[in-house]
PDB file of N, CA and C in Angstrom:
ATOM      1  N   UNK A   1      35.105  46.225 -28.711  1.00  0.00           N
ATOM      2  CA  UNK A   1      33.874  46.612 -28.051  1.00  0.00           C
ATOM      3  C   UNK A   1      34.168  46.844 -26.572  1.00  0.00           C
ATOM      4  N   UNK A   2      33.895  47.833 -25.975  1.00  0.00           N
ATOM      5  CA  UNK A   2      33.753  48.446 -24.675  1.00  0.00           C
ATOM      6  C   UNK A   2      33.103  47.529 -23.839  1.00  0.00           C
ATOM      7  N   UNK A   3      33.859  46.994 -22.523  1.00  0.00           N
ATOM      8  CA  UNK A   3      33.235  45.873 -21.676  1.00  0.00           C
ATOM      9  C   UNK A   3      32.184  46.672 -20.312  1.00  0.00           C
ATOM     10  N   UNK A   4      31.252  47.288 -20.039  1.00  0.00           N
ATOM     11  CA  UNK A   4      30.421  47.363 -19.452  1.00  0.00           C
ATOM     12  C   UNK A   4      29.879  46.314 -17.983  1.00  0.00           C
ATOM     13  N   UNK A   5      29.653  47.141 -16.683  1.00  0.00           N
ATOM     14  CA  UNK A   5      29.371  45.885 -15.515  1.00  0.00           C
ATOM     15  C   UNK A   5      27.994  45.908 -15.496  1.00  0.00           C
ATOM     16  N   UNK A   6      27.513  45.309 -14.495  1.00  0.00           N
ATOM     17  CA  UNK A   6      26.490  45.784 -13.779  1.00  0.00           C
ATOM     18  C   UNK A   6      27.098  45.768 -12.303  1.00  0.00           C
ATOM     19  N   UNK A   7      26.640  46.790 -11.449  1.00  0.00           N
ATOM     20  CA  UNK A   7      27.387  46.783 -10.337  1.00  0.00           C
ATOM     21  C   UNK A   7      25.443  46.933  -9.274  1.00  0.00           C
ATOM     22  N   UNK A   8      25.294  45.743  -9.140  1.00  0.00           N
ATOM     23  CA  UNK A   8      24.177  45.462  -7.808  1.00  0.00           C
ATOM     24  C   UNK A   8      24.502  46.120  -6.665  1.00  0.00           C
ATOM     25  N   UNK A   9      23.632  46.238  -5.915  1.00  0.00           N
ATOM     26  CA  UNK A   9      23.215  46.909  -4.393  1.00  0.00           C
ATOM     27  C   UNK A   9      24.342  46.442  -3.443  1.00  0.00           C
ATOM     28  N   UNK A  10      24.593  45.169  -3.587  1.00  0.00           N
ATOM     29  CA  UNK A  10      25.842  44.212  -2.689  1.00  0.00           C
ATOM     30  C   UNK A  10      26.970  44.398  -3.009  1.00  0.00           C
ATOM     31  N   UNK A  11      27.300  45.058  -3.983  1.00  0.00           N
ATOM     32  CA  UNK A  11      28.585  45.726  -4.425  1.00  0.00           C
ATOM     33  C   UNK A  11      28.587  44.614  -5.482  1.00  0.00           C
ATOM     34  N   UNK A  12      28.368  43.111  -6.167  1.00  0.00           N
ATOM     35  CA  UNK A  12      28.598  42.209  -6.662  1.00  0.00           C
ATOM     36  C   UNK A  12      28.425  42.740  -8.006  1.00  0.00           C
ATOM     37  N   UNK A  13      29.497  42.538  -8.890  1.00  0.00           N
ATOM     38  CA  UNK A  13      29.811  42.779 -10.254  1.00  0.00           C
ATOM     39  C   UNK A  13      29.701  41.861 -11.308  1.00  0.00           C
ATOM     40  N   UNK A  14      28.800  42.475 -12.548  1.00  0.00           N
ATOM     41  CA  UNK A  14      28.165  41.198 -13.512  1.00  0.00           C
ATOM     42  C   UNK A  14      29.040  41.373 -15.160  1.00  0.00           C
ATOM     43  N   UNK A  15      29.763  41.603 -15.398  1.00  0.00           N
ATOM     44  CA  UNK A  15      30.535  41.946 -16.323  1.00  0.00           C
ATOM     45  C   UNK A  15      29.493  41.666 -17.797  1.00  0.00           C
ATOM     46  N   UNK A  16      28.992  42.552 -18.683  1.00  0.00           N
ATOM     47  CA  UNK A  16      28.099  42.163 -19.789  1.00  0.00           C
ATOM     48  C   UNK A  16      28.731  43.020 -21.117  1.00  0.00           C
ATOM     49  N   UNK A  17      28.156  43.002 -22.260  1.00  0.00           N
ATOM     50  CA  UNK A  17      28.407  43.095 -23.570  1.00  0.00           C
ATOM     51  C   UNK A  17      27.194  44.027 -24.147  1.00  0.00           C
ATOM     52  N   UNK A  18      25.631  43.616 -23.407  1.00  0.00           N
ATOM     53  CA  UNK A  18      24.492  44.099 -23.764  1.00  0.00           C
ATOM     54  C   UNK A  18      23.780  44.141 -22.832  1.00  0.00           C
ATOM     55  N   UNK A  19      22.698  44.801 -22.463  1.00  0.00           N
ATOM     56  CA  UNK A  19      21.445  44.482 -21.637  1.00  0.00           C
ATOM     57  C   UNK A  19      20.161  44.759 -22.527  1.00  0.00           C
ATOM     58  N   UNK A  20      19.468  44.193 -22.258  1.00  0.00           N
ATOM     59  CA  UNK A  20      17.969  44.183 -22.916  1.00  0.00           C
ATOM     60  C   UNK A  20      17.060  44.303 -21.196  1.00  0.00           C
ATOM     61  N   UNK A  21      16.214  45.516 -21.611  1.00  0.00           N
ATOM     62  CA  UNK A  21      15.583  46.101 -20.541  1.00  0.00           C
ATOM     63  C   UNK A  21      14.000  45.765 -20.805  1.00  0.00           C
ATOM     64  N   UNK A  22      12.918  45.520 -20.275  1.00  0.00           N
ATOM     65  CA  UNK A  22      11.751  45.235 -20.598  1.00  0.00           C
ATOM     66  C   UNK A  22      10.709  46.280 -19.441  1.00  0.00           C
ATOM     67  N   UNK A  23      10.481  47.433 -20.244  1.00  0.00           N
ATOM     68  CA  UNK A  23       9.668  48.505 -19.076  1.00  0.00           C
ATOM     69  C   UNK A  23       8.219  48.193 -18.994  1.00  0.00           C
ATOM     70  N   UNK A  24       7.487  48.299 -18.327  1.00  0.00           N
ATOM     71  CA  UNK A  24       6.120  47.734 -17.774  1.00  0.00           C
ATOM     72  C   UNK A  24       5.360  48.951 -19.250  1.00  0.00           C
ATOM     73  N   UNK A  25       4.388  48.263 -19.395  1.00  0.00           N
ATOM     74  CA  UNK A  25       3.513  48.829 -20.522  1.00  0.00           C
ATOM     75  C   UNK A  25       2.819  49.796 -19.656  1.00  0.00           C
ATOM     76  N   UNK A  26       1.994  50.750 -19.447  1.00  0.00           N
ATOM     77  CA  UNK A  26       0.976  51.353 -19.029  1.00  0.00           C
ATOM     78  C   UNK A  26       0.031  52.543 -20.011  1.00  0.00           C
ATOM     79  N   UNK A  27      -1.127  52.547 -19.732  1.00  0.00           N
ATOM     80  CA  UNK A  27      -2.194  53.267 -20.820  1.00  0.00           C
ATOM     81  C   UNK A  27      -2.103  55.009 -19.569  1.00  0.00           C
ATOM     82  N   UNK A  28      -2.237  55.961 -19.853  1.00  0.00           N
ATOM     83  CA  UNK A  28      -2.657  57.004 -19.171  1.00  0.00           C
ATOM     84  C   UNK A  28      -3.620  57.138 -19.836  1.00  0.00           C
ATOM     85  N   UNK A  29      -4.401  57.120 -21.047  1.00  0.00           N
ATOM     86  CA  UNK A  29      -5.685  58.431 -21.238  1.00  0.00           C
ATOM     87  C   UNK A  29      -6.357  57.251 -21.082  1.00  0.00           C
ATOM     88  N   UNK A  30      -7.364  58.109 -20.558  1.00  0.00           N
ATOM     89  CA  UNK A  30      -8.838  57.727 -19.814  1.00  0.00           C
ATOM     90  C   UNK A  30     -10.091  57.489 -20.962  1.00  0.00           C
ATOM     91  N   UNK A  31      -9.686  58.015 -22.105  1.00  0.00           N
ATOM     92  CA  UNK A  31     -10.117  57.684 -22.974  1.00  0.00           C
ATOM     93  C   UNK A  31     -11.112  57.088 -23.741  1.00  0.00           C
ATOM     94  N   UNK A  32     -10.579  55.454 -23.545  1.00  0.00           N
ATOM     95  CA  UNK A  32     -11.457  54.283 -23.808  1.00  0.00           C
ATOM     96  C   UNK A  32     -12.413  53.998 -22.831  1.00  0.00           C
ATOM     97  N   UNK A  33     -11.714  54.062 -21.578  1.00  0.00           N
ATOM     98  CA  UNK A  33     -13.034  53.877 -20.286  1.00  0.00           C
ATOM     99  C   UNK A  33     -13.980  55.056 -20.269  1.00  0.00           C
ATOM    100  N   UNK A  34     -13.723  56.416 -20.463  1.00  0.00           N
ATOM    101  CA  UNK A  34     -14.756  57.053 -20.793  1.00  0.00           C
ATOM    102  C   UNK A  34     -15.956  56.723 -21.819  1.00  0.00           C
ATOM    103  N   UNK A  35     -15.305  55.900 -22.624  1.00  0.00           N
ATOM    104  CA  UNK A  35     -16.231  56.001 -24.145  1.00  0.00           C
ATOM    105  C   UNK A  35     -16.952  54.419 -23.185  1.00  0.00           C
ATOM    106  N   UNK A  36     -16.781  53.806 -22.390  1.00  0.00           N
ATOM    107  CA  UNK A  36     -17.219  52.717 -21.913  1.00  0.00           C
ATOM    108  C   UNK A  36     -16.822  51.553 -22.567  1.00  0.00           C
ATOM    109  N   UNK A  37     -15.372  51.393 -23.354  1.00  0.00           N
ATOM    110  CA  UNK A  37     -14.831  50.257 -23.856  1.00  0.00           C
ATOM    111  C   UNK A  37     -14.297  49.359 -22.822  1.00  0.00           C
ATOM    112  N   UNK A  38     -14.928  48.100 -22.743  1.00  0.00           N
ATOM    113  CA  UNK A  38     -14.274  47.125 -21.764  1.00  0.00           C
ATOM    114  C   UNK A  38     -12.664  47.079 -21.882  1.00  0.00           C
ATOM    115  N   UNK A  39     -12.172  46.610 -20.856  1.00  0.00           N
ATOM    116  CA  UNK A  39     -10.471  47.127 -20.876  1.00  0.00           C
ATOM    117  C   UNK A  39      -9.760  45.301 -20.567  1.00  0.00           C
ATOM    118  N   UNK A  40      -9.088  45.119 -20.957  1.00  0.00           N
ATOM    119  CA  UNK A  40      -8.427  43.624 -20.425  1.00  0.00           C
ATOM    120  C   UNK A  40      -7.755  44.216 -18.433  1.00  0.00           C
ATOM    121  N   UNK A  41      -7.137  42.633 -18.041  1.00  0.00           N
ATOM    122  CA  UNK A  41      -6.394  42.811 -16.743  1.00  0.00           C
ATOM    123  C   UNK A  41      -4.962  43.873 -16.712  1.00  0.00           C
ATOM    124  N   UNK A  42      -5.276  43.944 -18.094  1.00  0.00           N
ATOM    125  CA  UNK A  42      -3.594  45.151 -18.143  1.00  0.00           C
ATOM    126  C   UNK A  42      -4.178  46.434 -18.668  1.00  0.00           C
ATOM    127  N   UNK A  43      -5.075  46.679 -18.855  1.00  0.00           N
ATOM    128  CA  UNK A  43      -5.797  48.384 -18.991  1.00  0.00           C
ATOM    129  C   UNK A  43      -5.740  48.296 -20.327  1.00  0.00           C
ATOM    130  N   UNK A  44      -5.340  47.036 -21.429  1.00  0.00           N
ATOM    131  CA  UNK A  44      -6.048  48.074 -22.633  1.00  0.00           C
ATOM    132  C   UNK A  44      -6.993  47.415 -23.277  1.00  0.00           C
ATOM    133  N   UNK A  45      -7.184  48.257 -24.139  1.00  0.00           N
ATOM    134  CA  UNK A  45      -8.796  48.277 -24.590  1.00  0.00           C
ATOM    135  C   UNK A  45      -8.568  46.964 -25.588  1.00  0.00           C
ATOM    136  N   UNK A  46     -10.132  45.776 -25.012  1.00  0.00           N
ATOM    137  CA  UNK A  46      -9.990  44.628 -25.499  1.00  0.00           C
ATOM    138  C   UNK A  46     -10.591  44.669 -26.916  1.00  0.00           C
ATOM    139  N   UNK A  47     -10.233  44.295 -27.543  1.00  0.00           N
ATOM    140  CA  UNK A  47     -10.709  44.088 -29.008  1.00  0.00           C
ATOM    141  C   UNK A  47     -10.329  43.072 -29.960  1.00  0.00           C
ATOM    142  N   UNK A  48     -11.084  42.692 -31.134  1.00  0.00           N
ATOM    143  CA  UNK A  48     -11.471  41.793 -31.912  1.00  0.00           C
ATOM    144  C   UNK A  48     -10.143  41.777 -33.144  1.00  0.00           C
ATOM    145  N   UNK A  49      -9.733  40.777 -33.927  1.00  0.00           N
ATOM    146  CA  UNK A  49      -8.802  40.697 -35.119  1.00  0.00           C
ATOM    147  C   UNK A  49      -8.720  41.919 -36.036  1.00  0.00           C
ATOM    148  N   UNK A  50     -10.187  42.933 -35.772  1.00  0.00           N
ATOM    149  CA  UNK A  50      -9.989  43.854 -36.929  1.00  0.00           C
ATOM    150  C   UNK A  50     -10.077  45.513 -35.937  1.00  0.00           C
ATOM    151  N   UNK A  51      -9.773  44.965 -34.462  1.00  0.00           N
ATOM    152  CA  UNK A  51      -9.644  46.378 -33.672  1.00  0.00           C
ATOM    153  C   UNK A  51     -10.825  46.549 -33.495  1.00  0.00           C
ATOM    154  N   UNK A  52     -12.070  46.385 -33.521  1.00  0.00           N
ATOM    155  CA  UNK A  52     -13.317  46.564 -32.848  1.00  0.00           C
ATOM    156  C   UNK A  52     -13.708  46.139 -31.321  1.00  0.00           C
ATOM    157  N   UNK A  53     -13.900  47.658 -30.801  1.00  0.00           N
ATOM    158  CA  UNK A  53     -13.747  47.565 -29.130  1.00  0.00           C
ATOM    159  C   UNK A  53     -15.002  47.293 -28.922  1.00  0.00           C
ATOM    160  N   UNK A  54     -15.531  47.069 -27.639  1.00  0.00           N
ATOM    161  CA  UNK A  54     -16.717  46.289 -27.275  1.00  0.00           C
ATOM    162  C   UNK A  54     -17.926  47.462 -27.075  1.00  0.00           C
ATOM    163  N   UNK A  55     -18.014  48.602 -27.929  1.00  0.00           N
ATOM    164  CA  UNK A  55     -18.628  50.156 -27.990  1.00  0.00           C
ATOM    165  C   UNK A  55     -18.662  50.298 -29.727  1.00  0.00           C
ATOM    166  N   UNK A  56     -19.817  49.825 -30.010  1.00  0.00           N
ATOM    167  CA  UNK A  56     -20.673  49.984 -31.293  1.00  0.00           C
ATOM    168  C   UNK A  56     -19.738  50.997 -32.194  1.00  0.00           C
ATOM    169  N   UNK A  57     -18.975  51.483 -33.255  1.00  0.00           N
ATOM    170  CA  UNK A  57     -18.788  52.329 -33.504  1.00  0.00           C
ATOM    171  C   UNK A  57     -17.006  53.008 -33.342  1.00  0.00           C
ATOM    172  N   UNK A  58     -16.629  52.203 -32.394  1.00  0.00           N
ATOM    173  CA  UNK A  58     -15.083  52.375 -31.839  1.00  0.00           C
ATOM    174  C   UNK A  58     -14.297  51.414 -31.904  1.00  0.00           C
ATOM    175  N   UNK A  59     -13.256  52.036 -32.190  1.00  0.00           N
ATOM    176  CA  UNK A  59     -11.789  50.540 -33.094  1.00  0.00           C
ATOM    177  C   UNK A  59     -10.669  51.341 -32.186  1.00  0.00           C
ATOM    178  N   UNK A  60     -10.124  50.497 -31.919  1.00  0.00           N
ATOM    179  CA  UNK A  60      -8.593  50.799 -31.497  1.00  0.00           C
ATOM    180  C   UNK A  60      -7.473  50.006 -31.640  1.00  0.00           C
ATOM    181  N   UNK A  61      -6.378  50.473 -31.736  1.00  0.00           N
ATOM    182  CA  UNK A  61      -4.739  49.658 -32.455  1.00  0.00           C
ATOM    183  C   UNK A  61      -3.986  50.671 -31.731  1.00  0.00           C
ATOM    184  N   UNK A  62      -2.651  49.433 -31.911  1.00  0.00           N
ATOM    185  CA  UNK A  62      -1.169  49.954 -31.604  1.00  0.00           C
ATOM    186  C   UNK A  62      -1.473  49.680 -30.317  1.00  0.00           C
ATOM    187  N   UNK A  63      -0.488  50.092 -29.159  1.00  0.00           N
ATOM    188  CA  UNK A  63       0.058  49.910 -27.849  1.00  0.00           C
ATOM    189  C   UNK A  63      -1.446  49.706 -26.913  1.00  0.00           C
ATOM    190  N   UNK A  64      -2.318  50.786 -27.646  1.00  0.00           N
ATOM    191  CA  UNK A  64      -3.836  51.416 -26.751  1.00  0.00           C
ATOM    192  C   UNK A  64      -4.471  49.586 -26.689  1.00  0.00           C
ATOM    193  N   UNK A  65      -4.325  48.779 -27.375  1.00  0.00           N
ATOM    194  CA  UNK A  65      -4.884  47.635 -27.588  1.00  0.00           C
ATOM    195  C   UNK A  65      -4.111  46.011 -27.937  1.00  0.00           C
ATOM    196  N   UNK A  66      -3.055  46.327 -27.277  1.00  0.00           N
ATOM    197  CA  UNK A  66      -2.233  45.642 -28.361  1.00  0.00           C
ATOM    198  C   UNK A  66      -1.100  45.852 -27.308  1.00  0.00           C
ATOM    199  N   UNK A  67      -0.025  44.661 -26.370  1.00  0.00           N
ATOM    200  CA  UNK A  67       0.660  44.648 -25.628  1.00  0.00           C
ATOM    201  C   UNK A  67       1.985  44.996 -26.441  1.00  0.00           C
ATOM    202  N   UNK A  68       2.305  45.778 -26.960  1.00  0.00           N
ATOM    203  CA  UNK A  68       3.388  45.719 -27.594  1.00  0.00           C
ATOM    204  C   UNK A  68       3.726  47.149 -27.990  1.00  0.00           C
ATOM    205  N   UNK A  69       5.261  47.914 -27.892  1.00  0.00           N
ATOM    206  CA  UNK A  69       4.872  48.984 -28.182  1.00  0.00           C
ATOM    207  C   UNK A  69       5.664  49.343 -29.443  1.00  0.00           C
ATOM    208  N   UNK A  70       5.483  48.608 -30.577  1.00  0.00           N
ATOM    209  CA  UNK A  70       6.060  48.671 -32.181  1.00  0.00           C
ATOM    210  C   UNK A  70       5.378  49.154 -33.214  1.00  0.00           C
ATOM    211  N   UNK A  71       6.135  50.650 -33.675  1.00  0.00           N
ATOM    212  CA  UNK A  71       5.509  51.245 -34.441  1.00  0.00           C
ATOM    213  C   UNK A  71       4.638  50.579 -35.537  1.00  0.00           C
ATOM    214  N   UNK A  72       6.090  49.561 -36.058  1.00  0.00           N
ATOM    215  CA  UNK A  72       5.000  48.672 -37.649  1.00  0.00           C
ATOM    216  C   UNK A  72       4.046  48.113 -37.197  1.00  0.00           C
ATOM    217  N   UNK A  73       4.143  47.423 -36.231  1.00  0.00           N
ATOM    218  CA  UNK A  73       2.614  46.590 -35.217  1.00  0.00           C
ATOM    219  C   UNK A  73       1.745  47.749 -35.303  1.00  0.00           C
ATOM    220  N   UNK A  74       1.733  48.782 -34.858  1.00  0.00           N
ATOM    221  CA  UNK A  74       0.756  49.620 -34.470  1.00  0.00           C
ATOM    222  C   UNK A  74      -0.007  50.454 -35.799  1.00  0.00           C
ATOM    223  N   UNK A  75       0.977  50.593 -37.230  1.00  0.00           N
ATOM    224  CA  UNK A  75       0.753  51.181 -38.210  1.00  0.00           C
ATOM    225  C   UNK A  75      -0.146  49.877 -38.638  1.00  0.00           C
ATOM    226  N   UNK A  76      -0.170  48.786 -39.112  1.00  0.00           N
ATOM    227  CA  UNK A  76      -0.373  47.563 -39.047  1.00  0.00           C
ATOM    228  C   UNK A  76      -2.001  47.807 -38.548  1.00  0.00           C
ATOM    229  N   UNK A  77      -1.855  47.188 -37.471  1.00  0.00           N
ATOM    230  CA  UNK A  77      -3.236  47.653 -36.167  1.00  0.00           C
ATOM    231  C   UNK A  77      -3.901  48.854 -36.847  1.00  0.00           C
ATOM    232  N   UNK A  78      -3.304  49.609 -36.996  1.00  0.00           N
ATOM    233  CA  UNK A  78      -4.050  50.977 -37.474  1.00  0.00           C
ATOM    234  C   UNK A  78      -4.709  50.593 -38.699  1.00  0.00           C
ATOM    235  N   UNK A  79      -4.027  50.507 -39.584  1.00  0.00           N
ATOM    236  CA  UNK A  79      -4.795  50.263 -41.247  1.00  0.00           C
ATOM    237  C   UNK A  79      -6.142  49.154 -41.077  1.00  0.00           C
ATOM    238  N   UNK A  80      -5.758  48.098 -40.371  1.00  0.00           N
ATOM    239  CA  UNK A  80      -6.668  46.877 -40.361  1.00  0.00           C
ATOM    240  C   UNK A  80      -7.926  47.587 -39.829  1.00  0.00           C
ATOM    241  N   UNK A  81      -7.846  48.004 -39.337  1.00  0.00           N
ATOM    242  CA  UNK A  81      -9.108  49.093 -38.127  1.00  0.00           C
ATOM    243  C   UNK A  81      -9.595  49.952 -39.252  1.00  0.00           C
ATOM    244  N   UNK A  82      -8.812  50.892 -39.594  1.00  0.00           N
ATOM    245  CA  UNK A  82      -9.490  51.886 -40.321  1.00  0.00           C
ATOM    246  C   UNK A  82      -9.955  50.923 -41.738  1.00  0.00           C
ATOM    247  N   UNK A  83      -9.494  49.724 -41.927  1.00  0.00           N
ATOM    248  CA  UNK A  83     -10.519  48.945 -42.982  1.00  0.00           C
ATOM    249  C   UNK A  83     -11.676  48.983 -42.913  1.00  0.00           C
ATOM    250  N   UNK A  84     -11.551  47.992 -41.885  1.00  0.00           N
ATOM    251  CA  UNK A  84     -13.085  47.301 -40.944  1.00  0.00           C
ATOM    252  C   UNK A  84     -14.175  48.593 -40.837  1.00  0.00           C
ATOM    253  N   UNK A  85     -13.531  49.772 -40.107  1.00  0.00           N
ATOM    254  CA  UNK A  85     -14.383  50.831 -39.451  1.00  0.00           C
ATOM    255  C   UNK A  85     -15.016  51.246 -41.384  1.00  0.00           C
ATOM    256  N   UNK A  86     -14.352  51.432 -42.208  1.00  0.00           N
ATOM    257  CA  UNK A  86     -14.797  51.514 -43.721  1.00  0.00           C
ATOM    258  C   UNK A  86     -15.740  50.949 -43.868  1.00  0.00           C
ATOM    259  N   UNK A  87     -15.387  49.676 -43.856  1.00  0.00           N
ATOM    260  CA  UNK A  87     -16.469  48.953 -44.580  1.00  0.00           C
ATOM    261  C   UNK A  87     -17.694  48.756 -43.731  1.00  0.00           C
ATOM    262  N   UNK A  88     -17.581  48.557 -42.261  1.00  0.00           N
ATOM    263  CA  UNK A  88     -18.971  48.743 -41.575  1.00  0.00           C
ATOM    264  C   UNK A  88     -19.521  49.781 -42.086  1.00  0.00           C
ATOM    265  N   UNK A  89     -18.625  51.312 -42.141  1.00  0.00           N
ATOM    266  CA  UNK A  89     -19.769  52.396 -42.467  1.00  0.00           C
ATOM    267  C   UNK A  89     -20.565  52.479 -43.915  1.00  0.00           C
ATOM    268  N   UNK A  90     -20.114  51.479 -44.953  1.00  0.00           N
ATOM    269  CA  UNK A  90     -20.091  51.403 -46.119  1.00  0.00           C
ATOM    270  C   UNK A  90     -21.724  50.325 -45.666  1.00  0.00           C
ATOM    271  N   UNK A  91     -21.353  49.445 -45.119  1.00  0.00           N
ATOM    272  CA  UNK A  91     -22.491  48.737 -45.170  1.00  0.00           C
ATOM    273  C   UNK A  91     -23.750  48.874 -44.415  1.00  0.00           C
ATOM    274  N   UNK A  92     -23.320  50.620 -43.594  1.00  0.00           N
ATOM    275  CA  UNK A  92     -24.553  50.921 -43.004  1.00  0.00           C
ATOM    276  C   UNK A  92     -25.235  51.938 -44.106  1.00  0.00           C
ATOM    277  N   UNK A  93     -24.824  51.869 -45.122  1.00  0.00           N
ATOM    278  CA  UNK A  93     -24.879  53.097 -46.634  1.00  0.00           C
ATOM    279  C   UNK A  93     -25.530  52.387 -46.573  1.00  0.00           C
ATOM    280  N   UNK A  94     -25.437  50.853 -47.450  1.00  0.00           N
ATOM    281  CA  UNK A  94     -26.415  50.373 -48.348  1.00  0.00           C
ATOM    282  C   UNK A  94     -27.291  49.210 -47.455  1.00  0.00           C
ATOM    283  N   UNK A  95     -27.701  49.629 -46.330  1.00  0.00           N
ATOM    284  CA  UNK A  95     -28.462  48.521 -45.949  1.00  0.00           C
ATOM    285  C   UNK A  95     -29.879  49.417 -45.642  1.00  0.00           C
TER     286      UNK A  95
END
């Protein structure tokens, strides 16, 4: 295996094997705050175990709601939502 540095600002050399990088999350579409979904201290849209945002009618999953940016998490997030959003509309049928 190929030995790799890190070479800092001070010239000081860190000799490594791997790095694991952690990039800041950020939301761009305006989206949810348009629709008037309350947002957490990190911009995304706060919501409930089954993705129901705090706007009657609107679910959100994956990264948009959810600090994490993993596809299966987000496919995951997705299905559970599009349950919930089902069966509310199911139970606005028969009520």
């Amino acid at each position: 295996m190929q030995h790799v540095s890190i070479v800092f600002a001070d010239g000081s050399v860190l000799p490594r094997r791997a790095l694991f990088v952690r990039f800041p999350q950020r939301q761009y579409s305006p989206f949810a705050a348009r629709l008037g979904c309350a947002l957490t201290d990190r911009n995304q849209v706060e919501v409930d175990d089954n993705g129901r945002t705090s706007v009657s009618g609107v679910y959100a999953a994956g990264d948009l709601a959810r600090p994490m940016q993993q596809v299966m998490v987000a496919a995951v997030n997705g299905t559970v939502a599009g349950m919930a959003l089902n069966y509310e509309l199911l139970m606005e049928e028969f009520t």
